[in-house]
Protein backbone atom coordinates (compact mmCIF):
# COMPACT_ATOMS: atom_id res chain seq x y z
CA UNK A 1 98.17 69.44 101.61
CA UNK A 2 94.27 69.51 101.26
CA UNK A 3 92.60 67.58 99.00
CA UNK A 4 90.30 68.05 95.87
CA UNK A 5 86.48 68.16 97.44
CA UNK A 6 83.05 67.92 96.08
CA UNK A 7 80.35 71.24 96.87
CA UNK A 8 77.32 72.20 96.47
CA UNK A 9 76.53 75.58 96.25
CA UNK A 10 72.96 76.85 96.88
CA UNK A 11 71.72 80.50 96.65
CA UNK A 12 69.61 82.03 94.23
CA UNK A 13 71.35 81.19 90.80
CA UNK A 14 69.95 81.67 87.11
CA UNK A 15 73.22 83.90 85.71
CA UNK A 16 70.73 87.41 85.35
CA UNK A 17 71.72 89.11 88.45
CA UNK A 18 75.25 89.99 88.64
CA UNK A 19 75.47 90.35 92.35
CA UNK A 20 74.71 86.86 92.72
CA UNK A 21 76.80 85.32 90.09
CA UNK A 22 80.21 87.66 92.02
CA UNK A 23 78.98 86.37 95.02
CA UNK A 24 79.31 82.52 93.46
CA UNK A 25 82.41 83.55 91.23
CA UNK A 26 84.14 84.67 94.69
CA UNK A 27 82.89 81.57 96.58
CA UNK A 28 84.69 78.78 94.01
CA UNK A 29 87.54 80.83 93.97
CA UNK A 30 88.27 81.37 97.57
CA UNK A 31 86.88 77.21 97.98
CA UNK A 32 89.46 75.91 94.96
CA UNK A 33 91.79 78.09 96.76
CA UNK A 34 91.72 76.07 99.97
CA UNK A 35 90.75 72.52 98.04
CA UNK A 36 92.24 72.65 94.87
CA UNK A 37 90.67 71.01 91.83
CA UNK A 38 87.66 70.62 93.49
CA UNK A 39 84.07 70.10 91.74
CA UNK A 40 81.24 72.52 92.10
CA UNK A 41 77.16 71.58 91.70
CA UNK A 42 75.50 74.62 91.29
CA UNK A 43 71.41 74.18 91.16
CA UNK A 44 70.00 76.46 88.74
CA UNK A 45 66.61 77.34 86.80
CA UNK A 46 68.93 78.01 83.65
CA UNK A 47 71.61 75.39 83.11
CA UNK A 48 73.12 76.92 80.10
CA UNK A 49 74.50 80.31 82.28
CA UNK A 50 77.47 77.55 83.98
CA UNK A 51 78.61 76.36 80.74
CA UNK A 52 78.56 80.22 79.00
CA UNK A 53 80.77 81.71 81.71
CA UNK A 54 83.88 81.87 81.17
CA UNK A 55 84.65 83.12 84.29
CA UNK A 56 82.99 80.22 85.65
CA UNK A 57 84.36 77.63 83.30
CA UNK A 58 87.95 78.50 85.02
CA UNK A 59 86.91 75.42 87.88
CA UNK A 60 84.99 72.21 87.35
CA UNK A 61 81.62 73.88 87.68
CA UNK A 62 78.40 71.99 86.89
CA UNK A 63 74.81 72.96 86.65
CA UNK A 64 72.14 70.86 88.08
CA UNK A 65 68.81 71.42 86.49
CA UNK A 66 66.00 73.21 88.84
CA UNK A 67 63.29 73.12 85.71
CA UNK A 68 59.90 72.54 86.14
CA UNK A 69 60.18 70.25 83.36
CA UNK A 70 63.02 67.80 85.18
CA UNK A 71 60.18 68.00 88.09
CA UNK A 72 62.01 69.92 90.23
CA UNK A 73 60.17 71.65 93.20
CA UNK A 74 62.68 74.67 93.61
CA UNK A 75 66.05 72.60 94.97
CA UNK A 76 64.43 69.46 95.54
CA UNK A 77 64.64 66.94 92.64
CA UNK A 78 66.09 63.73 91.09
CA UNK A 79 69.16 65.54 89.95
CA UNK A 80 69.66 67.64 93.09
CA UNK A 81 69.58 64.48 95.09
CA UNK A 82 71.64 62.46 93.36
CA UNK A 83 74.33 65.47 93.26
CA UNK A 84 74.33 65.64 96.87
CA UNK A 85 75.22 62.53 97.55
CA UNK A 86 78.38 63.17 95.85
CA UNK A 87 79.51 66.33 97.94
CA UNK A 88 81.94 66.18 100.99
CA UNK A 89 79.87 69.97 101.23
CA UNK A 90 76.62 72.06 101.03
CA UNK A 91 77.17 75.81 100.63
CA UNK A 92 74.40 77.98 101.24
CA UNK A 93 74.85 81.79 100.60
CA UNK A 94 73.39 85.37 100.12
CA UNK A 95 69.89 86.65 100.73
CA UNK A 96 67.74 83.23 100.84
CA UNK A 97 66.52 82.77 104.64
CA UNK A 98 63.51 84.46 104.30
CA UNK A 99 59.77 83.00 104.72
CA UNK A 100 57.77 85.34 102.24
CA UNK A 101 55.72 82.96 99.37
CA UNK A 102 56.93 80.26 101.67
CA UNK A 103 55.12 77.24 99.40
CA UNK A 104 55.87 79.01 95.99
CA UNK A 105 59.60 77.68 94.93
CA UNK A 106 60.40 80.07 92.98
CA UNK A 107 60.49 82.94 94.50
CA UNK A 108 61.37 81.14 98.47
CA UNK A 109 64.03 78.21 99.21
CA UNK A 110 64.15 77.12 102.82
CA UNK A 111 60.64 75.10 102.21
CA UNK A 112 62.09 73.20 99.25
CA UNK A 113 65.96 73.48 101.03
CA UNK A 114 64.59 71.53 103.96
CA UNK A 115 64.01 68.09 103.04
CA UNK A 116 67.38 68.16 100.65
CA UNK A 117 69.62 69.12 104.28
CA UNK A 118 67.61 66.45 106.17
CA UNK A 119 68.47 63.71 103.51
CA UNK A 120 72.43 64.80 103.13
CA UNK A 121 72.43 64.45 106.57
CA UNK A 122 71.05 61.14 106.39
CA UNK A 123 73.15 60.37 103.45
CA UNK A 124 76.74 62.15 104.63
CA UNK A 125 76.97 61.33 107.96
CA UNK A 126 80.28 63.52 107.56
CA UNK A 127 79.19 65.84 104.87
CA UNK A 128 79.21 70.05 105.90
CA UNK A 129 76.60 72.29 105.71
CA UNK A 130 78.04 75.65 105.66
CA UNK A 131 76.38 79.25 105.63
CA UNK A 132 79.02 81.30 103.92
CA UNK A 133 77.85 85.07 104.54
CA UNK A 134 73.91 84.70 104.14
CA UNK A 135 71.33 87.13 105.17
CA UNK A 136 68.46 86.11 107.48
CA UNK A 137 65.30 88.12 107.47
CA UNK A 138 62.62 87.59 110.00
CA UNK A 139 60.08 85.17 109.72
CA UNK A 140 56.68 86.84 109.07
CA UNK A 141 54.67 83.41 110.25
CA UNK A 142 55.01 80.50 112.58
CA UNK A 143 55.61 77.90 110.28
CA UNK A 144 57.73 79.96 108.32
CA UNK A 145 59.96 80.77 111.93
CA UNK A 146 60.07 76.91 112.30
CA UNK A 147 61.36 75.97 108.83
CA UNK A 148 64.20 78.63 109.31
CA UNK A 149 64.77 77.52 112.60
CA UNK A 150 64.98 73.91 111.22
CA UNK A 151 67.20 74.82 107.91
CA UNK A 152 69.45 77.04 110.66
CA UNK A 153 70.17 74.17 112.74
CA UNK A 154 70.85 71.73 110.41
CA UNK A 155 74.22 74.13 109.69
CA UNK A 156 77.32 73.28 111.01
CA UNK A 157 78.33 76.43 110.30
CA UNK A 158 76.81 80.14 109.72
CA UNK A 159 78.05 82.87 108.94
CA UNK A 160 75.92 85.91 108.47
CA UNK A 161 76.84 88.80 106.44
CA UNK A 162 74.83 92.25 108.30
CA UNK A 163 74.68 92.87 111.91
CA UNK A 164 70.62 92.75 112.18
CA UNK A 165 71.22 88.71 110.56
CA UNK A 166 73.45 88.01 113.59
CA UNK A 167 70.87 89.15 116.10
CA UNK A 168 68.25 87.25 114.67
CA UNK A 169 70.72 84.06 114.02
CA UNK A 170 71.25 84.27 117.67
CA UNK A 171 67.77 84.75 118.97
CA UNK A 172 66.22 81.98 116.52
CA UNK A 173 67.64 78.89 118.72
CA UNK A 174 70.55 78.26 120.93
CA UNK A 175 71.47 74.94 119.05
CA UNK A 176 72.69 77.42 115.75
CA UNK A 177 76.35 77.02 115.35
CA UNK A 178 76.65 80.65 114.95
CA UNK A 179 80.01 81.38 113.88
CA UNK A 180 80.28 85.53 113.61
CA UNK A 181 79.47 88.20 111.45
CA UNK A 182 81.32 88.75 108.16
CA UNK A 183 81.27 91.34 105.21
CA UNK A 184 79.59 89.76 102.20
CA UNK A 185 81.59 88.31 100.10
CA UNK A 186 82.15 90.29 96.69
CA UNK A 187 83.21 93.77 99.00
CA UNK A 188 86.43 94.76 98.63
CA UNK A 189 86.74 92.77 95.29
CA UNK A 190 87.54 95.19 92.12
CA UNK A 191 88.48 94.68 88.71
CA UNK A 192 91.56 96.52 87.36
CA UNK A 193 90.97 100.32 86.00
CA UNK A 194 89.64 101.17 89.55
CA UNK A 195 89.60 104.96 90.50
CA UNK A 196 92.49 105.21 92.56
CA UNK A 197 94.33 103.86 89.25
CA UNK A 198 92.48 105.57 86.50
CA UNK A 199 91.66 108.93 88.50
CA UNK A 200 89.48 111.54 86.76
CA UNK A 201 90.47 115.01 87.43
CA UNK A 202 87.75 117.39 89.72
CA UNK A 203 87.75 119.42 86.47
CA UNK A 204 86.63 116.95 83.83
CA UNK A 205 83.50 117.51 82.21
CA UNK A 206 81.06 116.02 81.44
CA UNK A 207 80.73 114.09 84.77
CA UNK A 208 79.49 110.39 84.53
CA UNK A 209 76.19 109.13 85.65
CA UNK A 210 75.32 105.69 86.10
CA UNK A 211 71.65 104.58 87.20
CA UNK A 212 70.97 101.22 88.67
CA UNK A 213 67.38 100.15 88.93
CA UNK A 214 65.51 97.60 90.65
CA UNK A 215 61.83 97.08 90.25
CA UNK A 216 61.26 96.85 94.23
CA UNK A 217 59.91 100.21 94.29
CA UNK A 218 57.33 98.92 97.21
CA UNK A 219 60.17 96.95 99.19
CA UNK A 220 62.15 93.81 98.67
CA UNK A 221 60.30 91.36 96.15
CA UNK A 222 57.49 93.44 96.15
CA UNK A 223 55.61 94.10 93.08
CA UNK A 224 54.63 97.87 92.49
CA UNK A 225 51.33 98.74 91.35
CA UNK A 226 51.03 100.55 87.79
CA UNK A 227 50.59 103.94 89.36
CA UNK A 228 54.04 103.76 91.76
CA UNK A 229 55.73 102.05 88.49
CA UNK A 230 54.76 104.79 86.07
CA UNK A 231 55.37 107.70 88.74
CA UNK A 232 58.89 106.44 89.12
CA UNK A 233 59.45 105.58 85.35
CA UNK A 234 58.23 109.23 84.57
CA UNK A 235 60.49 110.45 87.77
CA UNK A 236 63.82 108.75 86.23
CA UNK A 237 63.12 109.55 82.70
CA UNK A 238 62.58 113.45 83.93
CA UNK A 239 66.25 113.08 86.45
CA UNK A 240 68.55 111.92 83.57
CA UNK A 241 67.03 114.89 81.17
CA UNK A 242 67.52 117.51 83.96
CA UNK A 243 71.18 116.23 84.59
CA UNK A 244 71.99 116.35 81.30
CA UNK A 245 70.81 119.74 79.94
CA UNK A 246 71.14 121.66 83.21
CA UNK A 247 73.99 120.10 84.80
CA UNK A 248 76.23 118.58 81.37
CA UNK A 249 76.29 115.24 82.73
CA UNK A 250 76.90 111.88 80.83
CA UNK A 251 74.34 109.41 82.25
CA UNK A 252 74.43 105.33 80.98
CA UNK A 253 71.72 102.96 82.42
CA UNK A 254 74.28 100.44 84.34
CA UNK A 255 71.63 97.67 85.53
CA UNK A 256 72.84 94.84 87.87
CA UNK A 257 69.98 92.37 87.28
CA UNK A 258 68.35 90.94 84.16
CA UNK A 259 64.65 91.93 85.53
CA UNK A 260 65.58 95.14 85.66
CA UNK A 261 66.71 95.40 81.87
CA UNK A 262 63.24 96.42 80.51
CA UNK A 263 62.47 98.75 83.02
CA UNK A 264 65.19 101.01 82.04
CA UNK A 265 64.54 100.60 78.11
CA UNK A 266 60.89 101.93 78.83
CA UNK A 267 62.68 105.16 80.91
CA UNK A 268 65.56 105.51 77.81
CA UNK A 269 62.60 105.51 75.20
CA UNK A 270 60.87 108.48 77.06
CA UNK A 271 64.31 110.57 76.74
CA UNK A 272 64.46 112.85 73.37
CA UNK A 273 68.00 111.36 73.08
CA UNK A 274 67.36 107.25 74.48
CA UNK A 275 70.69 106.33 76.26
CA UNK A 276 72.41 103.03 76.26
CA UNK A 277 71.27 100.19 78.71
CA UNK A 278 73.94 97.70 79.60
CA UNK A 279 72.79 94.57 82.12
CA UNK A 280 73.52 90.98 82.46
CA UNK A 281 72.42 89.55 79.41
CA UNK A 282 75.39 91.30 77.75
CA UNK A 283 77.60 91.61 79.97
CA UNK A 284 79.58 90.02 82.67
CA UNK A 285 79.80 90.86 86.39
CA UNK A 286 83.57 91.92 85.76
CA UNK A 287 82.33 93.74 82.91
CA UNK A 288 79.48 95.93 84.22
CA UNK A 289 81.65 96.41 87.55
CA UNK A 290 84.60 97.59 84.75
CA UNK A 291 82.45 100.01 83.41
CA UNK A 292 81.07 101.37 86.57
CA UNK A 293 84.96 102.48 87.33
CA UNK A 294 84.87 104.79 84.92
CA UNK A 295 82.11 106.96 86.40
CA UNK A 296 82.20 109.79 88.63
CA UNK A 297 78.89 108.69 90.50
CA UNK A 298 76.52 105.55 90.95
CA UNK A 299 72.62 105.79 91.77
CA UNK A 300 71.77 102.33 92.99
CA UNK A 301 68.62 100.53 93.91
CA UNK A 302 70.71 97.25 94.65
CA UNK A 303 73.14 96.48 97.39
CA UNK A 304 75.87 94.71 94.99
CA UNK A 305 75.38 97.40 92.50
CA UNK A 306 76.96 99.63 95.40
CA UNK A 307 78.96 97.10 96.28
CA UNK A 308 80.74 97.39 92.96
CA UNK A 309 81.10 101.16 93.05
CA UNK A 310 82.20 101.72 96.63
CA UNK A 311 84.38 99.00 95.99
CA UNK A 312 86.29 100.73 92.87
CA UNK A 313 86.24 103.96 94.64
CA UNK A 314 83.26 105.42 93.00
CA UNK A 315 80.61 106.95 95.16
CA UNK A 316 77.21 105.24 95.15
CA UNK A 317 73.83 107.14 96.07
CA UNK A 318 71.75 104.43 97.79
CA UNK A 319 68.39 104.51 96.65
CA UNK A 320 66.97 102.76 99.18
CA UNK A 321 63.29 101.08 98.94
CA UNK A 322 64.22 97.78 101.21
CA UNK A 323 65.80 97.22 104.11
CA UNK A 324 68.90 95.22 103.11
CA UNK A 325 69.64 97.79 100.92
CA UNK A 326 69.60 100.52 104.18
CA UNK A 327 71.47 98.00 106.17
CA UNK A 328 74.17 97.82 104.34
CA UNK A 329 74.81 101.95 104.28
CA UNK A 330 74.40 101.77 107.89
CA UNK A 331 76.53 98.62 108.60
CA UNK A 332 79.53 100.06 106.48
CA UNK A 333 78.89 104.18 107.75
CA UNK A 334 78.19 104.99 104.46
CA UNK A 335 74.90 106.84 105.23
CA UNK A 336 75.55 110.46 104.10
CA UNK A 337 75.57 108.50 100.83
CA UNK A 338 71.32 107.03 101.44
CA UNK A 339 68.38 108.26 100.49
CA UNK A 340 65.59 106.35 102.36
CA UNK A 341 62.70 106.78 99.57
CA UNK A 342 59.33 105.55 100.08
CA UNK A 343 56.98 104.12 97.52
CA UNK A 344 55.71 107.33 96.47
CA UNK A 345 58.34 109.89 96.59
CA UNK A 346 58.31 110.09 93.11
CA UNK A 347 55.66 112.45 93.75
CA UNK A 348 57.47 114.87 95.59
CA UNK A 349 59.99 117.81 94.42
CA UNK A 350 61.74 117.65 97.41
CA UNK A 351 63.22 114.09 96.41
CA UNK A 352 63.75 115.04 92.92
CA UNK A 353 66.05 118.39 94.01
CA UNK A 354 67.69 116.24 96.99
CA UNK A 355 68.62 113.20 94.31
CA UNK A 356 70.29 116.04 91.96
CA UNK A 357 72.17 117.71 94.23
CA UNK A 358 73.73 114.39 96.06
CA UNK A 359 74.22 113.43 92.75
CA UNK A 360 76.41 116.48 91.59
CA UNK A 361 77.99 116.99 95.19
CA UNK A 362 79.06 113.04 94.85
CA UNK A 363 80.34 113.63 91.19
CA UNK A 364 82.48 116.25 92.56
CA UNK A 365 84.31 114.09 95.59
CA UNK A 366 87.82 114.72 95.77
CA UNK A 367 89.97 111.63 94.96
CA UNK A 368 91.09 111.52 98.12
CA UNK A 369 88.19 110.76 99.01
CA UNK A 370 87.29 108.08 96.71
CA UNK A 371 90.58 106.22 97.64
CA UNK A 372 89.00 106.67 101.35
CA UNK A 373 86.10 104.62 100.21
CA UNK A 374 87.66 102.04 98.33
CA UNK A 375 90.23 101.64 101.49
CA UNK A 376 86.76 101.24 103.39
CA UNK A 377 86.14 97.95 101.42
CA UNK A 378 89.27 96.44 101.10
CA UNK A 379 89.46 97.01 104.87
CA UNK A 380 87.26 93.80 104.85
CA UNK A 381 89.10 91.16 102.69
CA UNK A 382 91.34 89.96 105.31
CA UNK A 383 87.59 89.28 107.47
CA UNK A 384 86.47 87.64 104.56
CA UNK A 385 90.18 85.61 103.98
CA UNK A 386 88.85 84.81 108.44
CA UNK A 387 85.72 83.55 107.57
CA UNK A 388 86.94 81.17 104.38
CA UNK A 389 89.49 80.23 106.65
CA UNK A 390 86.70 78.53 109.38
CA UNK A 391 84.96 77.15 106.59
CA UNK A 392 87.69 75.03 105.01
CA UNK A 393 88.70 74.56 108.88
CA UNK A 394 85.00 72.67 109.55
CA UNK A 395 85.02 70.93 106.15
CA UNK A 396 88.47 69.69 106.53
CA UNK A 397 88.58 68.76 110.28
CA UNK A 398 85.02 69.84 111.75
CA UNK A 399 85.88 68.26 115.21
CA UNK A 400 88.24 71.30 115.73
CA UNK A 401 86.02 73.61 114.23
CA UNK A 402 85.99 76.38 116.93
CA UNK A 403 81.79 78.50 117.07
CA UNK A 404 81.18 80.87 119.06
């Protein structure tokens, strides 16, 4: 029988995108599992999100402080330190191998992620430090190549979660313990009320819209100007009017990140009848992906937001400004459900037409169909149960951990 251990968990944590908090809800779960009763540090820029989950609250999870005002410099700080010296683990996860605003730690990690892996390995000489499913984008500078190189190597074990991470994992450095590539972690995961339980009949009128936003309209963390913002605020506001009165369809605002909540209050307020946004800040992860069940379609600008759908069995139009985003549709041979879209598309009637007729031909997919997608995703748990499997393998006896 395994024993209770001690983690730390590091990704990109503050409890307003739900993507992120499924992907840490699935990692305790799957880690308690395997180590029951075990403790979980969780850095975070907002503490309070740990102790208001209730979800969450199910393990011995604890927030460590990544405020400015507890001087913390992204993950390096007094607290962080002295709750790594308690962990038997580090767990790094999702998208956060990436060198853009390399010196700004709050919107990068490896250059404040660094100096905490070199002291735990100082400080553990039998402590873990396990990739669990990350992405890895490539470096756009030499330092910033060398840092990930560094952080990379310092793992005892990675696991990368898309098929262009793996290539680059391999070609950073032979001396990565490079252990395979594996779907990310919240596919295939569903709550109950799915579509191949609660099926809606090809007849049923009016077909369900949901929208999922993400302010990347210029690529991944990206800031639009005013111009491509208020095109595609305009574009959206003008799609949900002409789905509604030409094509009697129901459309909700279903957002998947707290950023993204005020962008789709400004494109409700332009509607003669505003719709209802729901996001993070009211709801959970469970909740939102709950409600996305009951929809006949999904436009998403966020891979977890598609994630969710696909994963109930509800077609999801990729909307797809970055390249994780078109990775992931190509990865899982979803791509008769992209749309590649550049910055300014909104300008174009061609996009607007193409959007609204994937949309309706996607509202009316045959259930079959939609139980072939959600059999798609649930095709990857037991890859997923693999790669948990390794991980609890090199915590528990890393001497017989197996990388290839």
């Amino acid at each position: 029988m395994r024993h209770s251990k001690t983690f730390m968990i590091l990704g990109s944590f503050s409890g307003s995108n739900s993507g992120d908090v499924a992907v840490l809800y699935r990692i305790i779960a799957e880690l308690d599992f395997r180590f029951p009763q075990s403790t979980f540090f969780v850095p975070t820029t907002v503490p309070s999100f740990i102790g208001n989950s209730k979800l969450l609250q199910e393990y011995d999870t604890r927030p460590v402080s990544m405020r400015r005002r507890h001087l913390a410099h992204g993950y390096f700080s007094f607290q962080t330190l002295r709750a790594v010296r308690k962990c038997d683990a580090i767990i790094t996860t999702a998208n956060m191998f990436f060198d853009r605003n390399l010196f700004n730690p709050w919107n990068n990690f490896i250059f404040s992620l660094l100096p905490i892996l070199i002291l735990y390995k100082a400080l553990r000489r039998k402590g873990r430090v396990i990739a669990a499913a990350v992405s890895i984008t490539p470096p756009s500078s030499a330092i910033g190549g060398m840092i990930l190189r560094r952080v990379l190597e310092l793992h005892d074990f990675v696991a990368v979660r898309d098929d262009n991470s793996a290539t680059l994992a391999t070609a950073l450095s032979k001396h990565i313990k490079f252990r395979g590539c594996y779907p990310d972690v919240v596919i295939g995961q569903q709550p109950s009320g799915s579509i191949c339980e609660v099926s809606r009949t090809e007849a049923t009128l009016p077909r369900r819209v949901g929208i999922n936003l993400s302010s990347y309209f210029s690529g991944e963390l990206i800031r639009p100007d005013e111009t491509t913002r208020s095109g595609w605020i305009t574009f959206f506001a003008r799609l949900i009017t002409v789905l509604s009165e030409t094509h009697s369809c129901e459309t909700s605002m279903i957002v998947t990140s707290g950023t993204d909540e005020g962008l789709a209050s400004e494109i409700s307020e332009l509607l003669d009848l505003p719709i209802k946004v729901w996001g993070p800040s009211e709801l959970s992860h469970v909740e939102l992906q709950s409600m996305i069940t009951e929809l006949d379609v999904y436009l998403s600008m966020r891979m977890h937001g598609a994630i969710f759908a696909f994963s109930s069995g509800v077609p999801c139009i990729g909307l797809c400004f970055t390249k994780k985003l078109r990775h992931f549709y190509t990865d899982y041979d979803l791509t008769p459900y992209r749309m590649d879209l550049l910055p300014n598309s909104f300008a174009t009637d061609d996009t607007f037409e193409k959007i609204i007729q994937k949309t309706i031909a996607c509202a009316q997919l045959s259930l079959p169909k939609k139980k072939e997608l959600q059999s798609k995703m649930a095709d990857c748990v037991p890859m997923q149960k693999e790669m948990f499997d390794g991980i609890a393998s090199c915590i528990q006896d890393p001497l017989k951990s197996n990388f290839s």
